[in-house]
Protein backbone atom coordinates (compact mmCIF):
# COMPACT_ATOMS: atom_id res chain seq x y z
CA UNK A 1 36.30 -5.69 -39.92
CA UNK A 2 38.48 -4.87 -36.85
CA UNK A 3 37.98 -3.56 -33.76
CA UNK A 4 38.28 0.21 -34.49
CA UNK A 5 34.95 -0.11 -37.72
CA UNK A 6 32.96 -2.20 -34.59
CA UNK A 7 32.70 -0.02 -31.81
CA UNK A 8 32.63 2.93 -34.47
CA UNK A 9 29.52 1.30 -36.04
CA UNK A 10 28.12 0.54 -32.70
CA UNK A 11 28.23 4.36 -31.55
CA UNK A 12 26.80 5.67 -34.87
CA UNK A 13 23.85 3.37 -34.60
CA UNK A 14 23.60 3.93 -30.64
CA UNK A 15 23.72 7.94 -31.10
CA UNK A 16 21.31 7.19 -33.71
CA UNK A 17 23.72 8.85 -36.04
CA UNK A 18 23.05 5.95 -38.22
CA UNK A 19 19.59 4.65 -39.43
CA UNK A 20 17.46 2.70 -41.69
CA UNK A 21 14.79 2.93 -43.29
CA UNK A 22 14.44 4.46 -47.00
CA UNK A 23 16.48 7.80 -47.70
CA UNK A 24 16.84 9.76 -51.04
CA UNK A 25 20.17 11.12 -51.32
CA UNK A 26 21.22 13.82 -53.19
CA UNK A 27 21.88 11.72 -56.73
CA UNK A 28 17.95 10.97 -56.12
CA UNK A 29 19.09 7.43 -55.03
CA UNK A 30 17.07 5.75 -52.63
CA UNK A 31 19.16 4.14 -50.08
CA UNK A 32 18.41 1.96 -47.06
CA UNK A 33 20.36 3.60 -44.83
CA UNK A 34 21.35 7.41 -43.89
CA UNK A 35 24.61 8.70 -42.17
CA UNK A 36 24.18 12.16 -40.58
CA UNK A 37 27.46 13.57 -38.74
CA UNK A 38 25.70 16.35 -37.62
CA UNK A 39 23.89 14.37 -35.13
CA UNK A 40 26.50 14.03 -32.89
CA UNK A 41 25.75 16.93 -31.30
CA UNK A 42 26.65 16.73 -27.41
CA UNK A 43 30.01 17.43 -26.12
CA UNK A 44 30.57 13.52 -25.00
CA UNK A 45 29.41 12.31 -28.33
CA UNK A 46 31.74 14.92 -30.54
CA UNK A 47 35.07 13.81 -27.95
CA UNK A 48 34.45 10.35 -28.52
CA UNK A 49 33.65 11.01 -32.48
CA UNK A 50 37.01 12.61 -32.26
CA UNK A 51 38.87 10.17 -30.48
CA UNK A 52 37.74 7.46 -33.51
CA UNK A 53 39.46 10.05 -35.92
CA UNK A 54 42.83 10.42 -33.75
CA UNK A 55 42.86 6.59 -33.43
CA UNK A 56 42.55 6.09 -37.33
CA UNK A 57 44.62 9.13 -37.83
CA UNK A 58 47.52 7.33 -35.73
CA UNK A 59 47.07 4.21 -37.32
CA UNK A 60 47.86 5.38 -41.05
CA UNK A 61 50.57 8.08 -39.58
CA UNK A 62 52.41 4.50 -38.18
CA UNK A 63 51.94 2.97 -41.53
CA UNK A 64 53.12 5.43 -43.66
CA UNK A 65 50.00 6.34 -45.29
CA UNK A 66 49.24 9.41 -43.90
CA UNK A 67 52.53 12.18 -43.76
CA UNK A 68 51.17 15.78 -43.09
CA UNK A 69 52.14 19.02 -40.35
CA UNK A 70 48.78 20.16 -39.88
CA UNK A 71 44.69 20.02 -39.95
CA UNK A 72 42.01 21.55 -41.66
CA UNK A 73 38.23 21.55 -41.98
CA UNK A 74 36.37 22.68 -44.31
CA UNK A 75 33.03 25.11 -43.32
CA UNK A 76 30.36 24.09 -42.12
CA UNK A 77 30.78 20.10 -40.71
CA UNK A 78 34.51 20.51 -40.58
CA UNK A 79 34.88 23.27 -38.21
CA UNK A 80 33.78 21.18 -35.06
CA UNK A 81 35.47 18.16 -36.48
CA UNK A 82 38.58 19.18 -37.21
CA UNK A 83 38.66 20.92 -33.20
CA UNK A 84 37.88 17.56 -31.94
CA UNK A 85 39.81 15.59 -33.80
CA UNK A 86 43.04 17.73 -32.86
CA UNK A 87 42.08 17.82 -29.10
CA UNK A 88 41.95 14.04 -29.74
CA UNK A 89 45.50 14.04 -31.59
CA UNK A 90 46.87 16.41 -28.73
CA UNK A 91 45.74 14.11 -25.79
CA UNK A 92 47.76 10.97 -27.61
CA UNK A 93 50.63 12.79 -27.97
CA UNK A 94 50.61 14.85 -31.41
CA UNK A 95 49.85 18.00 -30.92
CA UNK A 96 49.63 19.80 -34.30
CA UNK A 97 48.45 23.49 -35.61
CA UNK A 98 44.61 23.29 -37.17
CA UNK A 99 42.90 25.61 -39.38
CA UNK A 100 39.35 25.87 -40.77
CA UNK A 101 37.27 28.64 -43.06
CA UNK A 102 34.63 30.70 -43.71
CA UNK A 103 32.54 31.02 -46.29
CA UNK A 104 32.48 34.46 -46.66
CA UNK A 105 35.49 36.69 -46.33
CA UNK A 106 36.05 39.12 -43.11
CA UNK A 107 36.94 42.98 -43.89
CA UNK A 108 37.28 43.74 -40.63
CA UNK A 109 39.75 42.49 -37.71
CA UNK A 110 41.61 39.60 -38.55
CA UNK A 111 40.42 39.23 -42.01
CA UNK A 112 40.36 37.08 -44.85
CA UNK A 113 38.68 33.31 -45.01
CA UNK A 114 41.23 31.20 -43.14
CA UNK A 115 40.82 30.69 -38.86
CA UNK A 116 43.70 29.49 -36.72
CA UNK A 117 46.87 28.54 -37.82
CA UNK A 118 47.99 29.91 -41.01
CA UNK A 119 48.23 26.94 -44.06
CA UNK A 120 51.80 25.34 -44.40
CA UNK A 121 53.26 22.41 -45.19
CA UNK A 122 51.44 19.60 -45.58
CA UNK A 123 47.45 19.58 -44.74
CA UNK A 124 45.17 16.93 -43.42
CA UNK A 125 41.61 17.60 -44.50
CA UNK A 126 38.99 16.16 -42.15
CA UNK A 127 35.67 16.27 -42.93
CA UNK A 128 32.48 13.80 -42.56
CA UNK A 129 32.45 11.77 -45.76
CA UNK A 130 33.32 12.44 -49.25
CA UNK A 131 30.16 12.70 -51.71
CA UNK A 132 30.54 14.66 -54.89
CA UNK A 133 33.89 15.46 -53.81
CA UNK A 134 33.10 19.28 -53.74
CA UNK A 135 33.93 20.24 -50.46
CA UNK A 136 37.96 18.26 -50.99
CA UNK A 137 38.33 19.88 -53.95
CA UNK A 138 37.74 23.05 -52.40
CA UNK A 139 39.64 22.73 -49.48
CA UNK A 140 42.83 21.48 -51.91
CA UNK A 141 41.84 24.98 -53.68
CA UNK A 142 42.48 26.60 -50.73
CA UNK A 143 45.39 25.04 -49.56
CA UNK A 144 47.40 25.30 -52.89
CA UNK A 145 46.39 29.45 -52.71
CA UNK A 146 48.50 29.16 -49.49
CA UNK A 147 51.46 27.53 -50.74
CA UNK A 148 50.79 24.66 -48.73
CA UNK A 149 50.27 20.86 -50.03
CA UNK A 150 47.24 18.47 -49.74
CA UNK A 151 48.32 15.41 -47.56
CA UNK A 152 45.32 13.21 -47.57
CA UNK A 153 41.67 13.41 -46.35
CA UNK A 154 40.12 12.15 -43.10
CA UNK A 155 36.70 10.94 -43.45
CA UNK A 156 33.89 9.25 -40.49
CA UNK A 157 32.66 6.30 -43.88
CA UNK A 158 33.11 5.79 -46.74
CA UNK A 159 29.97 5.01 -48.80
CA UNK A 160 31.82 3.35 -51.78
CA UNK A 161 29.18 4.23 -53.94
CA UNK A 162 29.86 5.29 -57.67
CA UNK A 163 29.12 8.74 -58.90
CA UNK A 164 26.22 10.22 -61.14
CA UNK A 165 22.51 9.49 -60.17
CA UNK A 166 20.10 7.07 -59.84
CA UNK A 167 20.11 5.72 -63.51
CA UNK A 168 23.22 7.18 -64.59
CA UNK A 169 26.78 6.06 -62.75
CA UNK A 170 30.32 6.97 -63.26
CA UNK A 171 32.81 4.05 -63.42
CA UNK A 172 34.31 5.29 -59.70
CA UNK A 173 33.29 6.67 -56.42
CA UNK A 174 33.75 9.72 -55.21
CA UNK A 175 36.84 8.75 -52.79
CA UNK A 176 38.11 6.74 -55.52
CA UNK A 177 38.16 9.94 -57.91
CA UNK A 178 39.82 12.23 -55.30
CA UNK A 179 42.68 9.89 -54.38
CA UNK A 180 42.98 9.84 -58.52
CA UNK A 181 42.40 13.16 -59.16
CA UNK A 182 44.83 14.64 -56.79
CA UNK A 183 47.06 11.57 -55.43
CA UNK A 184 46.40 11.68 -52.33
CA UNK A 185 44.96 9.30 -49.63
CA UNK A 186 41.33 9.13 -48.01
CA UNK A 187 41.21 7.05 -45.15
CA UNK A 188 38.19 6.38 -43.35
CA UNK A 189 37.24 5.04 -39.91
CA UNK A 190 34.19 2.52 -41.54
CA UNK A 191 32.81 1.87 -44.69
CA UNK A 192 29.98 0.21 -46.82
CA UNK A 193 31.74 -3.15 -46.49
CA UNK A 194 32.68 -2.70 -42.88
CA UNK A 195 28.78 -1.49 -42.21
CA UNK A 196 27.71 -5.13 -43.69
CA UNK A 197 29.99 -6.98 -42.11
CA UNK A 198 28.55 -5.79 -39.05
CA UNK A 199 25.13 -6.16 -39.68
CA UNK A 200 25.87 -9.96 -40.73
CA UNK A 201 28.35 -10.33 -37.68
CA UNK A 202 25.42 -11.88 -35.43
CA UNK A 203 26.62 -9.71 -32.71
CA UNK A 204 24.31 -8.75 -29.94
CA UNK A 205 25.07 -4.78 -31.17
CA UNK A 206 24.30 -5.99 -34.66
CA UNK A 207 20.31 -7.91 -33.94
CA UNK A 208 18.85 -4.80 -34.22
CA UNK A 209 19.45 -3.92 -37.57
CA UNK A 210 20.47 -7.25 -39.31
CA UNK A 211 17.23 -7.29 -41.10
CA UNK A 212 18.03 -4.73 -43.30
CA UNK A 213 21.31 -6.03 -44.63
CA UNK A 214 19.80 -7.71 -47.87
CA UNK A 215 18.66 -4.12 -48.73
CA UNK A 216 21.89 -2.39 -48.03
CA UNK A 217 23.53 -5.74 -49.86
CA UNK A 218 21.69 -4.89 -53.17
CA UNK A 219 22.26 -1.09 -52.68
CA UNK A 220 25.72 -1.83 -52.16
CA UNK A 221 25.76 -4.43 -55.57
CA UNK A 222 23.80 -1.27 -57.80
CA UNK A 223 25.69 1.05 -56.84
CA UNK A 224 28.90 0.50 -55.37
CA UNK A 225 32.62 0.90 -56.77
């Protein structure tokens, strides 16, 4: 775990953007803990959420991972993260066209589904994290329609959790089957093993919620890719 997963970890649990306790997710799963972007929800707390984006963002652009023109976010969650995180880009010195859209398509003044810059090139998708995959696939629907390529998808974690439900799972995660599916990258600033290291780091941030790292251990052993 480096620096960057620490201090993100340490602002999702200090926003209380990340919790524990016992949470059914959408497969019907329960899990021990819950990861809810849409709680960052002041202006300080979205900046800095952006800033951890930028700062991953950078760090796969200087690698080689990440090659793309522009940004978009899918509605609903991506539209203020995809702002942010290009603010964030902007202030360290890439300053790139972003895009988002609606869900329902405007007759009336500008038209159409698509906000800000038009699609071209190649397209960074940023949204929170990657469950079913839906939202990706949909963006990579939209971006195609525009003549434009799919560079790679953003995410806050990844859950590294395999697909299906609670008694049923698919042989990969969601992440893992949009990087197959489409050949493109996901990066993400944390993830499930990044979380537990963490929580087992014996860190003064990380007392508070080390007692629950057996549970998220065996969540992370039945269900993880």
């Amino acid at each position: 775990m480096n620096n960057l997963e620490h201090d993100f970890i340490d602002f999702a649990l200090t926003t209380k953007v990340l919790r524990f306790g016992e949470f059914k997710t959408k497969a019907g799963r329960l899990s021990p803990y819950f990861f809810n972007a849409g709680l960052f929800n002041t202006g300080s707390t979205l900046n800095r959420l952006g800033d951890f984006y930028a700062r991953k963002i950078l760090e796969k652009t200087g690698d080689g991972t990440l090659k793309f023109d522009m940004l978009f976010g899918p509605a609903y969650k991506g539209i203020p993260l995809v702002a942010t995180v290009a603010i964030n880009l902007a202030e360290k010195g890439l300053d790139l066209p972003w895009a988002f859209n609606r869900k329902e398509k405007k007759d009336h003044g500008e038209g159409g589904t698509i906000i800000g810059s038009p699609l071209q090139g190649r397209v960074l998708i940023v949204d929170d994290v990657i469950s079913a995959g839906t939202s990706v696939r949909e963006s990579i629907d939209i971006i195609r329609a525009a003549d434009a390529e799919p560079a790679g998808v953003a995410i806050a974690i990844d859950r590294m959790e395999r697909g299906g439900n609670a008694d049923s799972l698919t042989e990969t995660s969601a992440v893992q089957d949009v990087e197959a599916s489409f050949h493109i990258p996901v990066v993400s600033i944390a993830s499930l093993d990044s979380l537990l290291n963490f929580m087992r780091s014996g860190s003064d941030a990380a007392r508070s919620v080390a007692g629950y790292a057996e549970a998220v251990a065996a969540y992370r052993s039945r269900y993880g890719a």
